[in-house]
C-alpha atoms as a PDB file:
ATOM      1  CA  UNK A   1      33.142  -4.988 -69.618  1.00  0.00           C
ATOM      2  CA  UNK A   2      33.605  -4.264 -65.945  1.00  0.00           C
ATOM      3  CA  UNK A   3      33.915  -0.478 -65.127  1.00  0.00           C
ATOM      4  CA  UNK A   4      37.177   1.264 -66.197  1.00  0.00           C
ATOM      5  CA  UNK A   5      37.566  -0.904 -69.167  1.00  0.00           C
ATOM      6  CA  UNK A   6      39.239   1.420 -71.523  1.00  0.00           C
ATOM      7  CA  UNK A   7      39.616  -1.116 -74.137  1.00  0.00           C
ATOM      8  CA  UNK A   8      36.820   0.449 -76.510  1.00  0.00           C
ATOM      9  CA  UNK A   9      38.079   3.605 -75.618  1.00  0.00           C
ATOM     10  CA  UNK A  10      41.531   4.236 -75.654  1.00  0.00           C
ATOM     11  CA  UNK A  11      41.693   8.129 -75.536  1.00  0.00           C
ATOM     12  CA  UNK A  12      38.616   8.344 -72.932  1.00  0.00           C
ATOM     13  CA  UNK A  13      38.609  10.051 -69.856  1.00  0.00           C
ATOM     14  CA  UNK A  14      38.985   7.354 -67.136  1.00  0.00           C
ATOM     15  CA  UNK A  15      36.804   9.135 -64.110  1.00  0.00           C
ATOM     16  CA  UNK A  16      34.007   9.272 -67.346  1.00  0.00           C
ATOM     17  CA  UNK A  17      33.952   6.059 -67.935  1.00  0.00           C
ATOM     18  CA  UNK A  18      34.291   4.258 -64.154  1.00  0.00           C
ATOM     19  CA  UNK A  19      31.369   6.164 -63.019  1.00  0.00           C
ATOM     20  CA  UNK A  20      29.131   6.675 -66.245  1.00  0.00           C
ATOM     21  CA  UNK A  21      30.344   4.172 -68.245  1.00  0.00           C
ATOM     22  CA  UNK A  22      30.305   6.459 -71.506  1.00  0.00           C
ATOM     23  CA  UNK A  23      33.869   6.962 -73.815  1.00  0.00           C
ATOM     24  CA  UNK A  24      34.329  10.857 -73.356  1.00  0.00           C
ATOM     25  CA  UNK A  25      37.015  11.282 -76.221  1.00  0.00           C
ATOM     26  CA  UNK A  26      37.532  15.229 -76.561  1.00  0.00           C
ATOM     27  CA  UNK A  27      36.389  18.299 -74.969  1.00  0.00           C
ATOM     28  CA  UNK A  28      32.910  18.097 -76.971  1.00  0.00           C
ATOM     29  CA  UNK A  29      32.348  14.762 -74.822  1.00  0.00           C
ATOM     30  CA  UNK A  30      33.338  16.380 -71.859  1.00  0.00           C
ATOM     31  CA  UNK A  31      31.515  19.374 -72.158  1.00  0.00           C
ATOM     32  CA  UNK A  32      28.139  17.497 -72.997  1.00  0.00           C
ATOM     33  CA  UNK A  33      28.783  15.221 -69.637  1.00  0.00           C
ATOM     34  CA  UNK A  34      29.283  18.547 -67.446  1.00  0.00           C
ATOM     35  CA  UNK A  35      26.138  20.624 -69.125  1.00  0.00           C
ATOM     36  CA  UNK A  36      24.437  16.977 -68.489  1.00  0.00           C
ATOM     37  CA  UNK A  37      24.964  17.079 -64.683  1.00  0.00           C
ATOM     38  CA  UNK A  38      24.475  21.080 -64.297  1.00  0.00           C
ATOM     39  CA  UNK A  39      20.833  20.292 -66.148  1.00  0.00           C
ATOM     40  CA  UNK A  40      20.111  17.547 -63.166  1.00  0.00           C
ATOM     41  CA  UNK A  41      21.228  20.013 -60.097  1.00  0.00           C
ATOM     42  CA  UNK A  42      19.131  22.664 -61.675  1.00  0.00           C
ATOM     43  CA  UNK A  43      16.177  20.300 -61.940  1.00  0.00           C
ATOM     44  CA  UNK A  44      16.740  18.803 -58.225  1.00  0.00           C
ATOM     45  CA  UNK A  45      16.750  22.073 -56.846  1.00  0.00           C
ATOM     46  CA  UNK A  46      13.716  23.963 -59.433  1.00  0.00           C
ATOM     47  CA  UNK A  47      11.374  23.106 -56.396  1.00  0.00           C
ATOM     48  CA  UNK A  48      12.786  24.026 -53.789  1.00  0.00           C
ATOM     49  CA  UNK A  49      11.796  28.064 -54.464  1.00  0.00           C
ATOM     50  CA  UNK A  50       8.193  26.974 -55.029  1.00  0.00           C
ATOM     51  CA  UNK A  51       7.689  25.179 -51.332  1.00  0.00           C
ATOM     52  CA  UNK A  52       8.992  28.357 -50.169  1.00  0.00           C
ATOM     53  CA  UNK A  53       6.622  30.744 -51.856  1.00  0.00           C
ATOM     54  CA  UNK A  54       3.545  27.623 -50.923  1.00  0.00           C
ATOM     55  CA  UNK A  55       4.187  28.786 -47.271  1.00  0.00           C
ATOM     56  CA  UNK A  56       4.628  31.582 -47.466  1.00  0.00           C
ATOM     57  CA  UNK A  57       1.744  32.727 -49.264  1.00  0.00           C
ATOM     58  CA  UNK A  58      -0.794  30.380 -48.436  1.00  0.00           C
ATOM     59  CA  UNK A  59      -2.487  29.963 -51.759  1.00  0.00           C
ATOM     60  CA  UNK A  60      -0.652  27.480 -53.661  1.00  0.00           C
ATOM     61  CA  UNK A  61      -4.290  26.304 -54.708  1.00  0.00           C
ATOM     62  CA  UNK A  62      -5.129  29.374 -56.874  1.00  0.00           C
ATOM     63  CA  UNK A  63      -1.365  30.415 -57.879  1.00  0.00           C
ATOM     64  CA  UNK A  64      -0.992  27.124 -60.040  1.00  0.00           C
ATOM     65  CA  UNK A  65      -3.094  25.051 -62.164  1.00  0.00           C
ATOM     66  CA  UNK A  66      -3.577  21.434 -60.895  1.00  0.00           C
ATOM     67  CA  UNK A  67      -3.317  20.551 -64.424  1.00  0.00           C
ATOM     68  CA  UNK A  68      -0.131  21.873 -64.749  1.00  0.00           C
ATOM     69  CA  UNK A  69       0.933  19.565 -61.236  1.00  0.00           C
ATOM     70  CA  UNK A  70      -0.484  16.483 -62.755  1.00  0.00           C
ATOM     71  CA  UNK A  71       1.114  16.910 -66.249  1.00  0.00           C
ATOM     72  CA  UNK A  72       4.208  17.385 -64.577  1.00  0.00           C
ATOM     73  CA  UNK A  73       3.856  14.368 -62.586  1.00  0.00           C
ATOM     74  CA  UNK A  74       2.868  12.753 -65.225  1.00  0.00           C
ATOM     75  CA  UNK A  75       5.359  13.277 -67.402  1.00  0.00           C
ATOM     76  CA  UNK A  76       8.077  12.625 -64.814  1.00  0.00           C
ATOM     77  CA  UNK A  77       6.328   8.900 -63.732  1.00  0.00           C
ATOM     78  CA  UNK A  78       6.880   8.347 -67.159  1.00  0.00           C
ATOM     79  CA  UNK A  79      11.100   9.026 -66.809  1.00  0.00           C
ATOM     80  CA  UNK A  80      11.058   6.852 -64.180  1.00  0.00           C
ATOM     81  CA  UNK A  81       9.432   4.375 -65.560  1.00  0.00           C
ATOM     82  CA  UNK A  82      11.668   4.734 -69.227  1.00  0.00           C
ATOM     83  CA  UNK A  83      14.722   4.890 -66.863  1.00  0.00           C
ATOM     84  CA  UNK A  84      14.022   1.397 -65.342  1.00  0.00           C
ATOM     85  CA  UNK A  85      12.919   0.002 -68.564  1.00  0.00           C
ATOM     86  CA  UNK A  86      15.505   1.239 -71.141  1.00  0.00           C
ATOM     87  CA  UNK A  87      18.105   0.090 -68.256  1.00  0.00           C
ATOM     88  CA  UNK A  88      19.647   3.409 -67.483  1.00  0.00           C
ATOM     89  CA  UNK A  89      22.412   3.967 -65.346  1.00  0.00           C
ATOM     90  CA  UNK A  90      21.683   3.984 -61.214  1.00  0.00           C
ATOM     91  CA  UNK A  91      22.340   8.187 -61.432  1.00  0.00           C
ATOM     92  CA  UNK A  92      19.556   8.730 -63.821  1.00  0.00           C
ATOM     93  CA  UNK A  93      17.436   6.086 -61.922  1.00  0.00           C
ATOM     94  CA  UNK A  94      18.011   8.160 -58.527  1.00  0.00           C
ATOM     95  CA  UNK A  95      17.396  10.966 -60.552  1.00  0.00           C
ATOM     96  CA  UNK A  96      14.345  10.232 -61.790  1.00  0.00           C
ATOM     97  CA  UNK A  97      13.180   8.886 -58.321  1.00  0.00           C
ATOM     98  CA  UNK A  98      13.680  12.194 -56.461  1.00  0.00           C
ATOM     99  CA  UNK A  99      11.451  14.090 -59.508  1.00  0.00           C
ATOM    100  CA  UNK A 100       8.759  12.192 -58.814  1.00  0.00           C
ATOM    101  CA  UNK A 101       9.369  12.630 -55.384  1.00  0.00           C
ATOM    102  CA  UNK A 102       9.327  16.572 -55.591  1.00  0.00           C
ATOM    103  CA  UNK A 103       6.237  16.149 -57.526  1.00  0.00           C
ATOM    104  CA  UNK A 104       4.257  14.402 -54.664  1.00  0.00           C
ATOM    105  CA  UNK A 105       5.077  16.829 -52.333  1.00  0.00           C
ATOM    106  CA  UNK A 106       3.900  20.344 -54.705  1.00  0.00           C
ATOM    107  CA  UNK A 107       0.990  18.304 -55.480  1.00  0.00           C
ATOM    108  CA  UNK A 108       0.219  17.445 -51.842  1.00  0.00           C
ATOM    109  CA  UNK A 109       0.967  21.416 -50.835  1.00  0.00           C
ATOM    110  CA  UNK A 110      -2.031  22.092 -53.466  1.00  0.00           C
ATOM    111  CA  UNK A 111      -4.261  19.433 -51.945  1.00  0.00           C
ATOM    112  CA  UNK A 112      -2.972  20.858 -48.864  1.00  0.00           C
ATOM    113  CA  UNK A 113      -3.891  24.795 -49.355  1.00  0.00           C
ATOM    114  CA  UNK A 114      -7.073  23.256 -51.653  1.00  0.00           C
ATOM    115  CA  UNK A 115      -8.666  22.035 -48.198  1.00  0.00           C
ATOM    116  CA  UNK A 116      -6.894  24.565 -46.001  1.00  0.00           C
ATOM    117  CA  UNK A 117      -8.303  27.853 -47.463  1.00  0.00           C
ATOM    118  CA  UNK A 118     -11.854  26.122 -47.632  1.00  0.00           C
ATOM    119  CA  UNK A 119     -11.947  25.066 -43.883  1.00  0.00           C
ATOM    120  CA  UNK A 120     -11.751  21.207 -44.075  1.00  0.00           C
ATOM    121  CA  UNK A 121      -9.332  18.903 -42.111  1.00  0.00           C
ATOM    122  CA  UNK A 122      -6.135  18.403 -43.978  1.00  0.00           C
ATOM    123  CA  UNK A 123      -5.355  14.813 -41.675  1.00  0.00           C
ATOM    124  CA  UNK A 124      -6.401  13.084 -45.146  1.00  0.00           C
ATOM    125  CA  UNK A 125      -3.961  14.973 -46.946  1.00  0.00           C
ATOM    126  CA  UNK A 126      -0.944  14.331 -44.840  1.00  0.00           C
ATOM    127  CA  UNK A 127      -2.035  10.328 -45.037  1.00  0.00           C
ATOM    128  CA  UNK A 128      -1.664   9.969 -48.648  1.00  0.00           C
ATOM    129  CA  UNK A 129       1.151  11.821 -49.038  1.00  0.00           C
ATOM    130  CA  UNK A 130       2.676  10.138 -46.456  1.00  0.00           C
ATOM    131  CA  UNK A 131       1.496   6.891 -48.536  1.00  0.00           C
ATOM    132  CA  UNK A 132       2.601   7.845 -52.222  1.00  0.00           C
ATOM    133  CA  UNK A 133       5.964   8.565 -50.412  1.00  0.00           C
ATOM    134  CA  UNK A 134       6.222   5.318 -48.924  1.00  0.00           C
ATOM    135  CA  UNK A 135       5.622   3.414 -51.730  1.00  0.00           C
ATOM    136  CA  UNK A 136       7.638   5.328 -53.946  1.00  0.00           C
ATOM    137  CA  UNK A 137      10.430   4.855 -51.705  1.00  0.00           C
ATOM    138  CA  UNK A 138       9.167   1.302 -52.019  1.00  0.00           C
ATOM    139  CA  UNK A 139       9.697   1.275 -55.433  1.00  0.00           C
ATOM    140  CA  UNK A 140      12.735   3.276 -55.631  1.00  0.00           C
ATOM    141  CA  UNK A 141      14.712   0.076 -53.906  1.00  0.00           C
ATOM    142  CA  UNK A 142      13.555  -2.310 -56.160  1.00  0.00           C
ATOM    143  CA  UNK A 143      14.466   0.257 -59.043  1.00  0.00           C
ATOM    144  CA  UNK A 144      17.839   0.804 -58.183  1.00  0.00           C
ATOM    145  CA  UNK A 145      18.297  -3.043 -57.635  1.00  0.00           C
ATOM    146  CA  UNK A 146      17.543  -3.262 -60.976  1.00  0.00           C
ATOM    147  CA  UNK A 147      19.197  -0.892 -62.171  1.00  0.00           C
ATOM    148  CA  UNK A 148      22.682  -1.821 -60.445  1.00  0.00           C
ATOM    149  CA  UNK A 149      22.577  -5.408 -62.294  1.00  0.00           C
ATOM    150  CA  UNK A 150      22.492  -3.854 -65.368  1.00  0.00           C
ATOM    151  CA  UNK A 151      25.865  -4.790 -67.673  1.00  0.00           C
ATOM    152  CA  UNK A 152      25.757  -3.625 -70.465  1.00  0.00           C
ATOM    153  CA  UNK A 153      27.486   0.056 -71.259  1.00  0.00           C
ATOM    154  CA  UNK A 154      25.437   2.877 -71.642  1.00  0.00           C
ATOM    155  CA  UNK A 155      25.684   6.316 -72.587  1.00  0.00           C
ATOM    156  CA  UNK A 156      24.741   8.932 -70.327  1.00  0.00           C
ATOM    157  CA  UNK A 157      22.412  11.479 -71.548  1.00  0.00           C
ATOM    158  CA  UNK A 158      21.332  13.820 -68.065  1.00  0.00           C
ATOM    159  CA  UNK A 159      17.216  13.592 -68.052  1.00  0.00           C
ATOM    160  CA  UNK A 160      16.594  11.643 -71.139  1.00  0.00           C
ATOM    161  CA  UNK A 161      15.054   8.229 -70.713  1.00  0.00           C
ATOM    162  CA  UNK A 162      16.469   6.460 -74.181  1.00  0.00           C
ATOM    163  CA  UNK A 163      19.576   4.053 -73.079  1.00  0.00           C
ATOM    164  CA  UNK A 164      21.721   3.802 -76.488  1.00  0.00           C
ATOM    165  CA  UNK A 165      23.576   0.553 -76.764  1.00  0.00           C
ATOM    166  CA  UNK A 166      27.160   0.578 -78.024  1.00  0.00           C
ATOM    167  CA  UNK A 167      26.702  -2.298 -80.138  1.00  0.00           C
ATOM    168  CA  UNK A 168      23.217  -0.943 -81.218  1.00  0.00           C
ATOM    169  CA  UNK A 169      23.962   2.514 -82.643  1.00  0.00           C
ATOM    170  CA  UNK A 170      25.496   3.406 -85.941  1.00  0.00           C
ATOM    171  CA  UNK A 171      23.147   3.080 -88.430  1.00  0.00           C
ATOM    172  CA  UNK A 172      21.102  -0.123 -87.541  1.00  0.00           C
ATOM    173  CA  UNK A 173      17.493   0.114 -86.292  1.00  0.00           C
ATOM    174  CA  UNK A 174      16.093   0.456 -83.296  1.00  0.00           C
ATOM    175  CA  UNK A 175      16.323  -1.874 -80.628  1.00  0.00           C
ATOM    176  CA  UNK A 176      13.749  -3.294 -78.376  1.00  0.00           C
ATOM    177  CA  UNK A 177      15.011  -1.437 -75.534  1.00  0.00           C
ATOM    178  CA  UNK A 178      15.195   2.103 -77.424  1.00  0.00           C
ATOM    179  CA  UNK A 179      11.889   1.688 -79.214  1.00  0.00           C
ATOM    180  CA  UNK A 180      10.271   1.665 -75.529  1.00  0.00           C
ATOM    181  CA  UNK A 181      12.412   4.058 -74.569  1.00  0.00           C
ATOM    182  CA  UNK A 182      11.481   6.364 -77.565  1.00  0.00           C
ATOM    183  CA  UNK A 183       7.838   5.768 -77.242  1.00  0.00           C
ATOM    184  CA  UNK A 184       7.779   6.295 -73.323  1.00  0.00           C
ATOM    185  CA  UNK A 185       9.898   9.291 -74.135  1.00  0.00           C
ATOM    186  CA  UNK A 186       7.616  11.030 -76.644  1.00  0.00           C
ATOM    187  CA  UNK A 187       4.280  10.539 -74.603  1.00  0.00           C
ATOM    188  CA  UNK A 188       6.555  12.022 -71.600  1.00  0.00           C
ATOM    189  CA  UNK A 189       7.545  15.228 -73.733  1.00  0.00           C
ATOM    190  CA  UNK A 190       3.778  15.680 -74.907  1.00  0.00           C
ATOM    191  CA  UNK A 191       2.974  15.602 -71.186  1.00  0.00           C
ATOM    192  CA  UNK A 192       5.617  18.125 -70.750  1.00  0.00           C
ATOM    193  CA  UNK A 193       4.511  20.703 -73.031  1.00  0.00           C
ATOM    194  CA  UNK A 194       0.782  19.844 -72.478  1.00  0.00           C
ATOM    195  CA  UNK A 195       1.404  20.905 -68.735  1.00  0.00           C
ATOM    196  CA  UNK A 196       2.390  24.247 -69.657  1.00  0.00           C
ATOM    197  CA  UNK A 197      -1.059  25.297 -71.442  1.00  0.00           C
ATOM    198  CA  UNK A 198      -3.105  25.275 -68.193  1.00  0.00           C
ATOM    199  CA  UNK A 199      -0.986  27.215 -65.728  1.00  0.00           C
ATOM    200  CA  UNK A 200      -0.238  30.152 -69.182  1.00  0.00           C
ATOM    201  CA  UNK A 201      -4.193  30.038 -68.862  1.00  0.00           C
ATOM    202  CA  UNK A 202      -4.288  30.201 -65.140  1.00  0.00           C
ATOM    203  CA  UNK A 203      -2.024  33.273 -65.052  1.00  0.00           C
ATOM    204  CA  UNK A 204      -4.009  34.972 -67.663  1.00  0.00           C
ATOM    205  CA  UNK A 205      -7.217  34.247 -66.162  1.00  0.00           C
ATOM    206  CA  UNK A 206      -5.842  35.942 -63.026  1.00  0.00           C
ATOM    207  CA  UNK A 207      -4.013  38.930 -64.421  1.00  0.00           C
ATOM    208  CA  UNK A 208      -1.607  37.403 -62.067  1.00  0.00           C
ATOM    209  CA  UNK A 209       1.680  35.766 -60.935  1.00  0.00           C
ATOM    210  CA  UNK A 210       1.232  35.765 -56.954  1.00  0.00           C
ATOM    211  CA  UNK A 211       1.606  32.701 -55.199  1.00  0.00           C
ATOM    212  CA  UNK A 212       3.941  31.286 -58.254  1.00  0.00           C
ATOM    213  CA  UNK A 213       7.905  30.972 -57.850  1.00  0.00           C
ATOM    214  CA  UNK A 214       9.563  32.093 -60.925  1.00  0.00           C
ATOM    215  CA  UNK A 215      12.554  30.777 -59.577  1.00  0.00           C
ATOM    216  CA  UNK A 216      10.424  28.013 -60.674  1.00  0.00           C
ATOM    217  CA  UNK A 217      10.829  28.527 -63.904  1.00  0.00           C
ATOM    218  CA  UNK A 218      13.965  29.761 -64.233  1.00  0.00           C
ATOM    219  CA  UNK A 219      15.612  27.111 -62.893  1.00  0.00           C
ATOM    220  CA  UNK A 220      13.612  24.449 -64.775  1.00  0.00           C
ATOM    221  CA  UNK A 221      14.194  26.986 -68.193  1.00  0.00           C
ATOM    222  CA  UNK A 222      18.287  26.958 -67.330  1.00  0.00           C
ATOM    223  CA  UNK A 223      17.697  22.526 -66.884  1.00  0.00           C
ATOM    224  CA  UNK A 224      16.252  22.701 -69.891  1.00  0.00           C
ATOM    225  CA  UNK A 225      18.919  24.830 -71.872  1.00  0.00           C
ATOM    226  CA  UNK A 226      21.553  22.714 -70.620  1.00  0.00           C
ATOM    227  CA  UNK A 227      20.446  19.727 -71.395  1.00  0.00           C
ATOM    228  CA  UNK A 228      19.302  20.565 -74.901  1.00  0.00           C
ATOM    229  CA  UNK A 229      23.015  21.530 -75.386  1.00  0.00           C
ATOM    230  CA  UNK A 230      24.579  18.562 -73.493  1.00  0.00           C
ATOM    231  CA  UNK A 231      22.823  16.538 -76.292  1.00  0.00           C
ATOM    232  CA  UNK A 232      23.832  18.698 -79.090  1.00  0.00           C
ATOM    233  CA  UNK A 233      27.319  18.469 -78.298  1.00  0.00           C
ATOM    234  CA  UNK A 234      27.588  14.785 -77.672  1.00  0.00           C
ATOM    235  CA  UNK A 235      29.687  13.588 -80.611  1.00  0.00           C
ATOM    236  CA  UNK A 236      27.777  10.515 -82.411  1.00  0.00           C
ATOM    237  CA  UNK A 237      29.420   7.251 -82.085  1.00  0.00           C
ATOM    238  CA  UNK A 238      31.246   5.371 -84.691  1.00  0.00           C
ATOM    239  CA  UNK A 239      29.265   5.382 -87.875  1.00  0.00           C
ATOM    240  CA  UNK A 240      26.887   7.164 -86.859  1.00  0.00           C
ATOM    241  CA  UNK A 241      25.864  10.129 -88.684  1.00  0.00           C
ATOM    242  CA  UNK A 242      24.647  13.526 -86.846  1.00  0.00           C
ATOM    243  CA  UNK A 243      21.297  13.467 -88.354  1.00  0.00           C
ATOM    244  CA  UNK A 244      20.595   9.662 -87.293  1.00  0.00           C
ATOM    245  CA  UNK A 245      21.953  11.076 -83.369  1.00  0.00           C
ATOM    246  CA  UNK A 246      19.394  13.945 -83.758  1.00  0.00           C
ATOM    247  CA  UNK A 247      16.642  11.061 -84.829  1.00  0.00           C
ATOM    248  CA  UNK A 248      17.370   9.094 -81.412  1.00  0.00           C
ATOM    249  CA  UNK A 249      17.414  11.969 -79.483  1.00  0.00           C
ATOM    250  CA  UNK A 250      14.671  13.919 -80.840  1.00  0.00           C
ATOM    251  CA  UNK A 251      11.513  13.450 -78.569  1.00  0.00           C
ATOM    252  CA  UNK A 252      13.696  14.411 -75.688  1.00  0.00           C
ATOM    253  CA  UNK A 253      14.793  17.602 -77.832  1.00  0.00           C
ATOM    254  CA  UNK A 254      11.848  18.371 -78.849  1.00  0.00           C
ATOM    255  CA  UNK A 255      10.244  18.316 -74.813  1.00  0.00           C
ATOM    256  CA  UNK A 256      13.101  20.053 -73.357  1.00  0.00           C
ATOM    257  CA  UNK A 257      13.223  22.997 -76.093  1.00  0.00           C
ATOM    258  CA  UNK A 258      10.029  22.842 -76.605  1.00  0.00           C
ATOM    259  CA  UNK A 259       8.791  23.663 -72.721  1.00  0.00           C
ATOM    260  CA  UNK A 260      11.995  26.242 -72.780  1.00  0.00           C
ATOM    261  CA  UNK A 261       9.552  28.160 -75.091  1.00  0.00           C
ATOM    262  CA  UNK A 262       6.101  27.721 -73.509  1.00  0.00           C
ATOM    263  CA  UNK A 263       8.602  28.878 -69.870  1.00  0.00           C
ATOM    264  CA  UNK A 264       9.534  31.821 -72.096  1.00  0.00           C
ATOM    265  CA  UNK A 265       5.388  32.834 -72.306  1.00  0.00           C
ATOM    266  CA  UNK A 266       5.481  32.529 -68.840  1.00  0.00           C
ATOM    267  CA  UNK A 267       8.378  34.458 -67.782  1.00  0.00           C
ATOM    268  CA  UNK A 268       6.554  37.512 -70.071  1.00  0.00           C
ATOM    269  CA  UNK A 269       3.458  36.733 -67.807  1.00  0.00           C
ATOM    270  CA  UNK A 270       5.372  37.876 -64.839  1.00  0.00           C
ATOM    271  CA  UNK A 271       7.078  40.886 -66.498  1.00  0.00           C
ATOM    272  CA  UNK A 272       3.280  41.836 -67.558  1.00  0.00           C
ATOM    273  CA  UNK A 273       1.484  41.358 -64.119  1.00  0.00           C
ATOM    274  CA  UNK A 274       4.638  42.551 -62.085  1.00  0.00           C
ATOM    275  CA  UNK A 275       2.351  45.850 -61.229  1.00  0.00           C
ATOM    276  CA  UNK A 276      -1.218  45.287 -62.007  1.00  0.00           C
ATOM    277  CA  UNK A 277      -1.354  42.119 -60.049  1.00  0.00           C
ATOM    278  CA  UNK A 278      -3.659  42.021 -56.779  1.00  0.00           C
ATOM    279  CA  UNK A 279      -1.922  41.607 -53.405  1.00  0.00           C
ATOM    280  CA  UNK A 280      -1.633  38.068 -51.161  1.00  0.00           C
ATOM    281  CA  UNK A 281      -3.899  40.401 -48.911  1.00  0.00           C
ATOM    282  CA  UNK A 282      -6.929  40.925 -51.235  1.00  0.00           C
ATOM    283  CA  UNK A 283      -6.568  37.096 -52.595  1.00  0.00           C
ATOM    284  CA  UNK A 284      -7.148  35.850 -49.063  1.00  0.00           C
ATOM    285  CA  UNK A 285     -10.223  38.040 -49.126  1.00  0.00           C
ATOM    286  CA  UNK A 286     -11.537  36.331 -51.793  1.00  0.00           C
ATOM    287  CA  UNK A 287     -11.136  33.223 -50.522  1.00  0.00           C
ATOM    288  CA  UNK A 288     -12.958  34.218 -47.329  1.00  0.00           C
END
């Protein structure tokens, strides 16, 4: 049904479902959509603190664990990639597109400060950024393309990368679409939580938190909580019981409240280095 089309949803909200194409029934509904779209502004802006303290600083390359960058990236290729293949809608799609986006540019500020702070040239560096960004612009158009032809109604769930037909839920099996949604998802949580390990270590091995944005953290620990919730609260759909919901949704459950507790180890890490931690002064030193 074209956009609007109220006709499997009598008591919806009309803005709801013209520009997400989801019923939203009661204040449950509405509440999950609104937690849903807080989760994706704190996500779009969890970066922004950490190219701030990069600069600032000037050793982005000890502060954080590549491993940490490339599990991150990883796991977010993977949303983008779930997004265009489970057919979600063009905001999750855009979404997506600008988290990889953010990605390539922390990454490149390592590579950046990596070659920096040992005295090579860092013309390389700006090339292939420069090149990742192109072509995932690149790919962003034809992403959206196919995402705008898409027809069928979806439900809007904020980050996740599972796209829950209408005719599809209930109690039937899986679809095609939400089996490669579910399996893209999972690997895409484990990369999640597996990118958390390295930087814990990295702060430990340290004895500190310099050169790290907590806002970092905080922001991405607030996306998390919100989303978590704007799941939870989504009523099921017709016939559907809550336990069956919780099945479909659980990899991206179990990633987003999952890394809220691994962000929780961290945010003790900065409470416990606040004072014993060296200062940018001597870590420049030891560079040198």
């Amino acid at each position: 049904p074209p956009p609007g089309n109220l006709s499997d949803c009598p008591n919806g909200s009309r803005w709801v479902m013209d520009v997400f194409s989801e019923c939203a029934q009661d204040g449950r509904d509405m509440a999950s959509i609104i937690l849903g779209l807080l989760s994706i502004l704190c996500f779009a802006a969890a970066s922004f603190p950490q190219f701030y303290q990069a600069c600032k600083t000037g050793i982005m390359d000890r502060a954080l664990s590549i491993y940490f960058l490339l599990g991150w990236l990883g796991g977010d290729l993977l949303n983008l990639i779930g997004s265009f293949l489970a057919d979600q809608l063009p905001l999750q799609v855009y979404t997506a597109i600008y988290y990889v986006l953010a990605d390539l540019v922390m990454l490149s500020l390592y590579c950046y400060y990596k070659v920096k702070n040992r005295g090579g040239s860092t013309a390389p560096i700006n090339a292939a950024f420069l090149f990742l960004s192109l072509g995932t612009l690149s790919t962003a158009s034809f992403l959206s393309r196919g995402a705008a032809v898409a027809q069928d109604p979806v439900t809007f769930k904020g980050r996740s990368l599972l796209s829950a037909h209408i005719d599809e839920l209930g109690l039937k099996p899986f679809s095609r679409a939400e089996i490669i949604g579910f399996t893209i998802g999972s690997i895409s949580s484990v990369l999640y939580l597996c990118s958390r390990v390295p930087q814990i270590y990295t702060n430990y091995k340290r004895k500190s938190t310099i050169g790290v944005s907590y806002s970092l953290f905080a922001l991405v620990m607030l996306g998390n909580l919100l989303y978590g919730l704007s799941v939870l609260l989504k009523n099921p759909e017709p016939g559907q019981g809550e336990g069956d919901y919780v099945l479909h949704h659980l990899p991206w459950l179990v990633g987003s409240l999952g890394v809220l507790s691994l962000d929780v180890v961290i945010s003790f890490q900065f409470l416990a280095y606040r004072r014993g931690s060296c200062s940018t002064h001597e870590e420049r030193e030891a560079l040198l």
